[in-house]
Protein backbone atom coordinates (compact mmCIF):
# COMPACT_ATOMS: atom_id res chain seq x y z
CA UNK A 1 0.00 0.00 0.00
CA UNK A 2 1.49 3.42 -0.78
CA UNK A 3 1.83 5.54 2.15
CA UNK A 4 -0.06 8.96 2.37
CA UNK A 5 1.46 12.04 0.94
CA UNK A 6 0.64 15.19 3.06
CA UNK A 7 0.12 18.49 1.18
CA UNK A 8 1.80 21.10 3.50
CA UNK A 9 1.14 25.13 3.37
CA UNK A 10 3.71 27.85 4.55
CA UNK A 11 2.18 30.86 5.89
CA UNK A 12 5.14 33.55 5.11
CA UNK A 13 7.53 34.05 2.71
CA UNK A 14 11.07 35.53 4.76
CA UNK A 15 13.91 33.85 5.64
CA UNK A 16 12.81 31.22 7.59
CA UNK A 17 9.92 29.87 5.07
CA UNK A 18 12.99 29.87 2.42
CA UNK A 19 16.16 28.96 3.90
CA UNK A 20 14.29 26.30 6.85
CA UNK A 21 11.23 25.19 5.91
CA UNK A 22 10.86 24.42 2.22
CA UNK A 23 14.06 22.73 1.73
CA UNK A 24 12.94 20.44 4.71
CA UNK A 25 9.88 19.54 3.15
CA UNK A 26 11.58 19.06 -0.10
CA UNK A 27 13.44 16.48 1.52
CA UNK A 28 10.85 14.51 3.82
CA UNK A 29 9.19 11.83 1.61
CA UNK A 30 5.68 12.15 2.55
CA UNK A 31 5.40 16.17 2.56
CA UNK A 32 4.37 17.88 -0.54
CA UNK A 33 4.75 21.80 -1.17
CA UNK A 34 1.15 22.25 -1.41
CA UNK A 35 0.89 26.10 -0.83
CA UNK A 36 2.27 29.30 0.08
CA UNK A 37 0.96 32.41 1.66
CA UNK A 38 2.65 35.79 0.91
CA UNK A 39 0.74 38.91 0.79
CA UNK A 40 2.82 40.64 -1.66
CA UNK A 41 5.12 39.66 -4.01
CA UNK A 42 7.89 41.86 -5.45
CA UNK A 43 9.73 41.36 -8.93
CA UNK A 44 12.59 39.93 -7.48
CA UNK A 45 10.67 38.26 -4.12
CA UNK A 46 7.76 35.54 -5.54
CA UNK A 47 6.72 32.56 -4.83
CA UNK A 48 4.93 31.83 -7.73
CA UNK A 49 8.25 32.10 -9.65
CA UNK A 50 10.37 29.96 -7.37
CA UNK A 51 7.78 27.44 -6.64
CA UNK A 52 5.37 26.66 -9.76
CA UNK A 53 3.83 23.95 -8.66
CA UNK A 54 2.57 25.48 -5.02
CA UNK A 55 -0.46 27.54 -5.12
CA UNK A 56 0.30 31.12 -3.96
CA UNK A 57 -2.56 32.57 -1.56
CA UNK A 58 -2.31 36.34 -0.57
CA UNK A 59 -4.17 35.72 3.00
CA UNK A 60 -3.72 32.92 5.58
CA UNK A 61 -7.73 33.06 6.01
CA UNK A 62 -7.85 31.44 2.26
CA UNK A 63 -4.98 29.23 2.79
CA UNK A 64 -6.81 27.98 6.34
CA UNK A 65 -10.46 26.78 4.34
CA UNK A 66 -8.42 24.81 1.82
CA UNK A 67 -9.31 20.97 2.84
CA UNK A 68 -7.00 19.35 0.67
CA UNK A 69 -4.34 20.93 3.30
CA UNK A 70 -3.32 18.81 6.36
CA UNK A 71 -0.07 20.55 7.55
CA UNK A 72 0.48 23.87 8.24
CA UNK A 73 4.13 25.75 9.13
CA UNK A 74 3.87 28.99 10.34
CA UNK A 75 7.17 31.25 9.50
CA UNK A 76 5.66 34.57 10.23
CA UNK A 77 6.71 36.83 13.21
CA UNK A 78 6.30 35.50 17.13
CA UNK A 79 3.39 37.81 17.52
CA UNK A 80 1.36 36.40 15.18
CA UNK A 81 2.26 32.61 15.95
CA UNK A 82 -1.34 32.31 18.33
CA UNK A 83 -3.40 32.97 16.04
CA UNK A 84 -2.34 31.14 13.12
CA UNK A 85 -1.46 28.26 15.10
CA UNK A 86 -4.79 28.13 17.14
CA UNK A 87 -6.63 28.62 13.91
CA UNK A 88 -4.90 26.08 11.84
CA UNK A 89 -5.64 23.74 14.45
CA UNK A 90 -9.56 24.72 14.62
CA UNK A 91 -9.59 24.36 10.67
CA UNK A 92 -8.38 20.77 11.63
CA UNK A 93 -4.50 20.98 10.74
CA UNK A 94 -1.43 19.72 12.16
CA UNK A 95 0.97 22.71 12.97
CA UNK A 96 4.81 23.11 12.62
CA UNK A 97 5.57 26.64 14.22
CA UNK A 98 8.72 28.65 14.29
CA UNK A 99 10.29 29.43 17.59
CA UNK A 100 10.07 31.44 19.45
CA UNK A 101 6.57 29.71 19.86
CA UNK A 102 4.28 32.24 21.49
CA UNK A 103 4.84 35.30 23.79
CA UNK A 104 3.95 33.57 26.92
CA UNK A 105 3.54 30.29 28.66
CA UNK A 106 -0.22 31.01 29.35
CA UNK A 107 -0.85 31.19 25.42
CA UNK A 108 1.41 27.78 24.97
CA UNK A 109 -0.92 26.06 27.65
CA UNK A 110 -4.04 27.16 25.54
CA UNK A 111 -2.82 25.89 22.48
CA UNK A 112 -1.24 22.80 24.32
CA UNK A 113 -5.35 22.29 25.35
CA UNK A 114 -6.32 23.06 21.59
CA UNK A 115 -4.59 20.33 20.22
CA UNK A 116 -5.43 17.75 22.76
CA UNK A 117 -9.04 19.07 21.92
CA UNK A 118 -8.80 18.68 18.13
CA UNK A 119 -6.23 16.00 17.99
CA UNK A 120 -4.13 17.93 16.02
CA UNK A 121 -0.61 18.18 16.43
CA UNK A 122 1.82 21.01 16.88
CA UNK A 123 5.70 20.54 16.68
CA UNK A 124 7.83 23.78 17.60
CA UNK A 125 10.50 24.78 15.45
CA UNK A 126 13.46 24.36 18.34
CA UNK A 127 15.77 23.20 15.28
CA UNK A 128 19.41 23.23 17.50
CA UNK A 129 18.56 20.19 18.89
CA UNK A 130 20.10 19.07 15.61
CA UNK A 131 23.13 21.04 16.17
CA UNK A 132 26.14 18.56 15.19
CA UNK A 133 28.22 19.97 18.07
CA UNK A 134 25.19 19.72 20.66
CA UNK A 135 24.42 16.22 19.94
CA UNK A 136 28.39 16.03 20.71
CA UNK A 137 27.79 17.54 23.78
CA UNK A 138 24.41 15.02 24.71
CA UNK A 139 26.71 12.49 23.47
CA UNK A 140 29.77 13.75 25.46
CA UNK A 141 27.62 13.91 28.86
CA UNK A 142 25.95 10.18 28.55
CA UNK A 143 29.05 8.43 27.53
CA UNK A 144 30.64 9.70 30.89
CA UNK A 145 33.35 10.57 29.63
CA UNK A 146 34.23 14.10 31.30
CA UNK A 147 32.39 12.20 34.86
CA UNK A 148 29.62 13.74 36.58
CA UNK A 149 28.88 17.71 35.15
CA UNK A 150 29.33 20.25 37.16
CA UNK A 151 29.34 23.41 34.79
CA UNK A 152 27.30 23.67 31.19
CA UNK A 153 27.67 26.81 29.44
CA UNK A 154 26.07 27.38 26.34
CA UNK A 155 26.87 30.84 24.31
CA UNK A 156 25.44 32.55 21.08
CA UNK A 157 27.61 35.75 20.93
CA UNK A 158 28.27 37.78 18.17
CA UNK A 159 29.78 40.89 16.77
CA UNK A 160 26.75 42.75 15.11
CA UNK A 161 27.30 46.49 16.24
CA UNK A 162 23.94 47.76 14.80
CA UNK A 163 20.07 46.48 15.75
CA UNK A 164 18.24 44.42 13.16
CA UNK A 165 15.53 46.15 11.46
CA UNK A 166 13.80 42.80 11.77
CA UNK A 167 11.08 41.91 14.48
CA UNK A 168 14.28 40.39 16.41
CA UNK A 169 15.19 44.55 16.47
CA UNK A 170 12.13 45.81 16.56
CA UNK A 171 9.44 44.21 18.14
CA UNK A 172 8.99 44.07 22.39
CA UNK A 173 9.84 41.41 24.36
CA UNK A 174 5.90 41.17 25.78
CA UNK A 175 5.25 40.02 21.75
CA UNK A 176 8.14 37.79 22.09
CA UNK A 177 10.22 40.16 20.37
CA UNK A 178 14.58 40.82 21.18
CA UNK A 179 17.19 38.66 21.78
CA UNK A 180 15.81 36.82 25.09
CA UNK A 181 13.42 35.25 22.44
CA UNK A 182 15.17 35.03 19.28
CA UNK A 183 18.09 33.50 20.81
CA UNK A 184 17.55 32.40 24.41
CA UNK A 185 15.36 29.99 23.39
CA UNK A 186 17.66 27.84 21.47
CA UNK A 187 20.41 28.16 24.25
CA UNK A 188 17.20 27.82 27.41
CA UNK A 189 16.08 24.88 24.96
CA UNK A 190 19.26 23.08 24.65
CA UNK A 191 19.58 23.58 28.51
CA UNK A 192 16.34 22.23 28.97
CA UNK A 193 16.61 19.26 27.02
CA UNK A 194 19.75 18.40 28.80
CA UNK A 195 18.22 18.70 32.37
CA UNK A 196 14.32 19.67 32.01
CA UNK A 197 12.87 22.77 34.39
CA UNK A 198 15.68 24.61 36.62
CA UNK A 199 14.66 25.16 40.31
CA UNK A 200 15.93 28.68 39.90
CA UNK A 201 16.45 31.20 37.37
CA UNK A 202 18.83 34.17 37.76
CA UNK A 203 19.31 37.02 34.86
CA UNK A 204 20.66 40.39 33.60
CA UNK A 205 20.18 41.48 30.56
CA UNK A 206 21.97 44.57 28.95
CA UNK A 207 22.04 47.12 26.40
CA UNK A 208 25.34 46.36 24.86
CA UNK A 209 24.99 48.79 21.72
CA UNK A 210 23.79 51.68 24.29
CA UNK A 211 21.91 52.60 21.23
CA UNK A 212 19.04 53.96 23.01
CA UNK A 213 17.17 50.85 22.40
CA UNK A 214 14.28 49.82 24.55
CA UNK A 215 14.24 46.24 24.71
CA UNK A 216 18.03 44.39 25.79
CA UNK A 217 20.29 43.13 23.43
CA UNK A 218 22.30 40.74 25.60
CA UNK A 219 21.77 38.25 27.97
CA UNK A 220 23.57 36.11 31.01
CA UNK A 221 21.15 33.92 32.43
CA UNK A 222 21.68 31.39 35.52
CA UNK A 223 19.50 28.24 35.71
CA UNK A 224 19.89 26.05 39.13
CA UNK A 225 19.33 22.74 38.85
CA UNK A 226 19.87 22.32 43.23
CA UNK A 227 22.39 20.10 44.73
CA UNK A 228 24.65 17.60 42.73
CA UNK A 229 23.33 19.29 39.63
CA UNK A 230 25.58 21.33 37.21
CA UNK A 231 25.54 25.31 36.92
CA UNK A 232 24.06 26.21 33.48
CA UNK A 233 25.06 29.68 32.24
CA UNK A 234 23.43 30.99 29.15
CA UNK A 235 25.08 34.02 27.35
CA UNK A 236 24.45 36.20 24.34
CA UNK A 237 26.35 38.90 23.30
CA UNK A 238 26.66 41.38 20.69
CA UNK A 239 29.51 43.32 20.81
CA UNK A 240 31.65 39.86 21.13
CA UNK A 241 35.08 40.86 19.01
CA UNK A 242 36.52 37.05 18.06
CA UNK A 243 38.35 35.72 15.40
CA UNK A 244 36.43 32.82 16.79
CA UNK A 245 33.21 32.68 19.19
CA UNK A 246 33.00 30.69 22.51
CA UNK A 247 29.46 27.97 21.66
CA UNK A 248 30.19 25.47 24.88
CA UNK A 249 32.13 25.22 27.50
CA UNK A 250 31.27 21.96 29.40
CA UNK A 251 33.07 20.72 32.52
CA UNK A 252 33.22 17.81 34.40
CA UNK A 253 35.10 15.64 37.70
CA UNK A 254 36.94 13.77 34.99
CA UNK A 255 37.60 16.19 32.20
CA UNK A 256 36.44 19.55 30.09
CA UNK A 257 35.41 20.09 26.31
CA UNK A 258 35.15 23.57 24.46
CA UNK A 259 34.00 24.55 21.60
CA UNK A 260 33.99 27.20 19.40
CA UNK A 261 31.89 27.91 16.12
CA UNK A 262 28.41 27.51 15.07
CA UNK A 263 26.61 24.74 13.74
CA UNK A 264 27.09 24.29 9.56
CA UNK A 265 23.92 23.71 8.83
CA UNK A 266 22.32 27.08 8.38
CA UNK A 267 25.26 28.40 6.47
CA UNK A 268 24.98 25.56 3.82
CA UNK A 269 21.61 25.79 3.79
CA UNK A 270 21.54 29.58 3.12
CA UNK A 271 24.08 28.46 0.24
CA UNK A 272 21.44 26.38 -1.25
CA UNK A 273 22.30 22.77 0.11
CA UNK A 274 20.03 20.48 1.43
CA UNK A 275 20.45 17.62 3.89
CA UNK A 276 21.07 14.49 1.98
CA UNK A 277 23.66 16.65 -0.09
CA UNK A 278 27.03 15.63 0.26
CA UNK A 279 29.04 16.86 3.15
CA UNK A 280 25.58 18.46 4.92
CA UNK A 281 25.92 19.22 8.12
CA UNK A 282 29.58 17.73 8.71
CA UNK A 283 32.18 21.14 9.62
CA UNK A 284 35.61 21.27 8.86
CA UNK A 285 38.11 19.35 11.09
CA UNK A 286 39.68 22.86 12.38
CA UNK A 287 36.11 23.59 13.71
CA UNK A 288 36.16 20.67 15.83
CA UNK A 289 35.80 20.97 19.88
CA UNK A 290 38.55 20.59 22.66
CA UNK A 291 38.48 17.89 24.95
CA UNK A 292 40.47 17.35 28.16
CA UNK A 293 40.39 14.50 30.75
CA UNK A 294 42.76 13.68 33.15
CA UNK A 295 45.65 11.23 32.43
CA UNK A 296 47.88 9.73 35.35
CA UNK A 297 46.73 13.18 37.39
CA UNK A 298 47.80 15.65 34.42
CA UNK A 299 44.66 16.85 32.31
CA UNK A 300 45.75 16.13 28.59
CA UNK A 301 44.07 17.82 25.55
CA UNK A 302 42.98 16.26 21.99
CA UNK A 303 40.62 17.16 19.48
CA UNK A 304 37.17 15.69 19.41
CA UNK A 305 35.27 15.67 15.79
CA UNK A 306 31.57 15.87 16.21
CA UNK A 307 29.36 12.74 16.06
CA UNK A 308 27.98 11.79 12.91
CA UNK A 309 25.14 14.52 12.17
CA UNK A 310 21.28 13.56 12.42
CA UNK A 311 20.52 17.19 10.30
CA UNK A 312 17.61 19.45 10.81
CA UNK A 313 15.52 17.08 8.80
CA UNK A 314 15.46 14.63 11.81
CA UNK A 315 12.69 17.30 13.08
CA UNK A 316 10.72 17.46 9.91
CA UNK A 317 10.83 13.09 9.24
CA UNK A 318 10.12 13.25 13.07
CA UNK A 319 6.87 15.04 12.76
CA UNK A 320 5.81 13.16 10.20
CA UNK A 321 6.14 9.81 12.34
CA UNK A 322 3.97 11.39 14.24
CA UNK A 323 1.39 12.22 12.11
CA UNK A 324 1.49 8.80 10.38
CA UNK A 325 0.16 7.32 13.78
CA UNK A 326 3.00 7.97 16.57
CA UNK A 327 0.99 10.87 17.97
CA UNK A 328 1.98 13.38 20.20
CA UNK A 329 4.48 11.01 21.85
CA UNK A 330 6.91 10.83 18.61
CA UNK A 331 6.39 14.71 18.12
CA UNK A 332 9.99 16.26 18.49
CA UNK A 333 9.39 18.93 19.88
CA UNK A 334 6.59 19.34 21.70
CA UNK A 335 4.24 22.33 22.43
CA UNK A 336 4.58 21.53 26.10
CA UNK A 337 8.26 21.53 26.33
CA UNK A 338 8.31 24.98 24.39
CA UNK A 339 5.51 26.17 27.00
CA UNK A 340 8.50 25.33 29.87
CA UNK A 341 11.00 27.39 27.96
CA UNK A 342 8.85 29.91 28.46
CA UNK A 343 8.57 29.95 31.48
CA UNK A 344 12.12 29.85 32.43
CA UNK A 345 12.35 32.82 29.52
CA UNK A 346 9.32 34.77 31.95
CA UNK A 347 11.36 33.77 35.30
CA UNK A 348 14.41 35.57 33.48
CA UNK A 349 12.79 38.35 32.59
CA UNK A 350 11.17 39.15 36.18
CA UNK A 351 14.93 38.43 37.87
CA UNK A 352 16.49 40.39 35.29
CA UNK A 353 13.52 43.55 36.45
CA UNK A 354 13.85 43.02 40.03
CA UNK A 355 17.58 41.53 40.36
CA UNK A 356 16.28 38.78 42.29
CA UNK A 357 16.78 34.88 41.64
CA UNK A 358 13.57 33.68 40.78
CA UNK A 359 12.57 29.98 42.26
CA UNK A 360 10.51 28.31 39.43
């Protein structure tokens, strides 16, 4: 018996829709490109040109009555992300949604209830799970080979002097908007799947530009996991002058590993390559992290090559396990577990405002 092909609709037309989400359907068997929504197209910016075979729609209300469609992805901006999502899954669709999910953790619970309500399924787009270098890291931490953790840091800083015109520049944080959202929750994510809900959150956030800017552009935030637990430190920065940026530092009783670079995989796709290409997702050798354990009492250094990569797709071909029948069980990430990044994102926002440690 053939298996079922599912006819998928994007709702935007930015980055994300074109550099994240099409490719990834492109490449998991049972999607199909079904549809698009972008309000306007430009000469050099359409969607009818670059994808012939989708049907274009110029409002997500039109897109939404079409019953031939069973998934939807939403790529627009975080403040819109309740709506479509809560309305996709009322027109009776499963829902991929870009991260940062929703605003708060109130609006994640309702849509959490939605989807148990409609049996429709929503997987958030927390895509550095995938990270080559973080799987190292899971990988790194199970295998014991560094002993029991004491210290996980996890960094995204940069060197980008002036604020995005984009809504990660531009919109507040109460719509989910600056850098707490954009990119705390890939490094509160990571953090979380590693060791699930802190017991306390501590957090400043900053104004590194001093550009007059409302809303912070840098973070350090503290999660507690209590006794015997490790220290997890979460940092962005944006004034971070490096030849090469700090992404982990993990230490352990036995040993240490560092590591510095990002993740390949948005780079190559940005250049067009898709996972299944050769070479996807695999960096260069000289990219490759630091490890150190201790050898007759003397800690001793080598180079440690990341695991063999599972790609960005893994999300995509995991969703559509669950669609074929696994259920919310088999979604990868769920709605839930973005709802508890929230949270810690809200308890890091209210320490960061009163300069107390919040206790989740």
């Amino acid at each position: 018996m053939a298996s079922k092909t599912y006819n998928v609709g994007v709702i935007g037309y930015g980055l994300s829709a074109k550099v994240f989400h099409i490719p990834l359907i492109a490449v998991t068997p049972s999607f199909k490109l079904h549809s698009i929504v972008q309000r306007t197209a430009k000469p050099d910016d359409d969607a009818a040109k670059d994808h012939p075979n989708a049907k274009v729609y110029r409002s997500a209300d039109d897109m939404l009555a079409d019953p031939t469609i069973d998934i939807i992805v939403i790529t627009t901006t975080p403040d819109t992300h309740y709506n479509f999502t809560k309305s996709a899954l009322e027109s009776g669709k499963h829902v991929i949604v870009e991260k940062p999910f929703v605003p708060t953790s109130a609006e994640a619970q309702k849509l959490v209830d939605i989807s148990s309500k409609t049996g429709k399924l929503i997987c958030v787009y927390q895509n550095r799970r995938w990270d080559t270098d973080f799987l190292t890291v899971q990988d790194l931490i199970k295998s014991g080979t560094i002993g029991n953790v004491v210290e996980f840091e996890t960094h995204f800083d940069r060197y980008k002097p002036v604020r995005p015109d984009t809504w990660k520049g531009n919109l507040s944080m109460e719509h989910a908007g600056g850098v707490i959202y954009d990119l705390g929750t890939h490094l509160i994510d990571q953090a979380y799947v590693l060791l699930g809900l802190p017991k306390t959150v501590s957090a400043i956030f900053a104004n590194q530009r001093n550009d007059g800017g409302v809303e912070p552009d840098s973070f350090t935030v503290m999660l507690g996991y209590g006794q015997g637990k490790p220290l997890v430190t979460a940092k962005a920065g944006v004034l971070c002058v490096e030849s090469q940026q700090l992404r982990y530092w993990v230490r352990g009783s036995k040993g240490s590993f560092l590591k510095y670079h990002l993740d390949v995989q948005e780079d190559q796709l940005k250049a067009g390559k898709k996972p299944g290409d050769e070479g996807f997702g695999i960096e260069a050798q000289s990219m490759s992290g630091q490890l150190t354990v201790l050898k007759d009492g003397k800690p001793t250094s080598s180079t440690l090559p990341n695991i063999k990569p599972q790609t960005y797709a893994t999300l995509y071909s995991g969703f559509a396990k669950a669609i074929e029948g696994g259920g919310e069980a088999a979604v990868p990430v769920k709605a839930s577990e973005a709802r508890d990044v929230l949270r810690i994102i809200e308890a890091a926002n209210e320490s960061a405002k009163t300069g107390k440690t919040v206790n989740l």
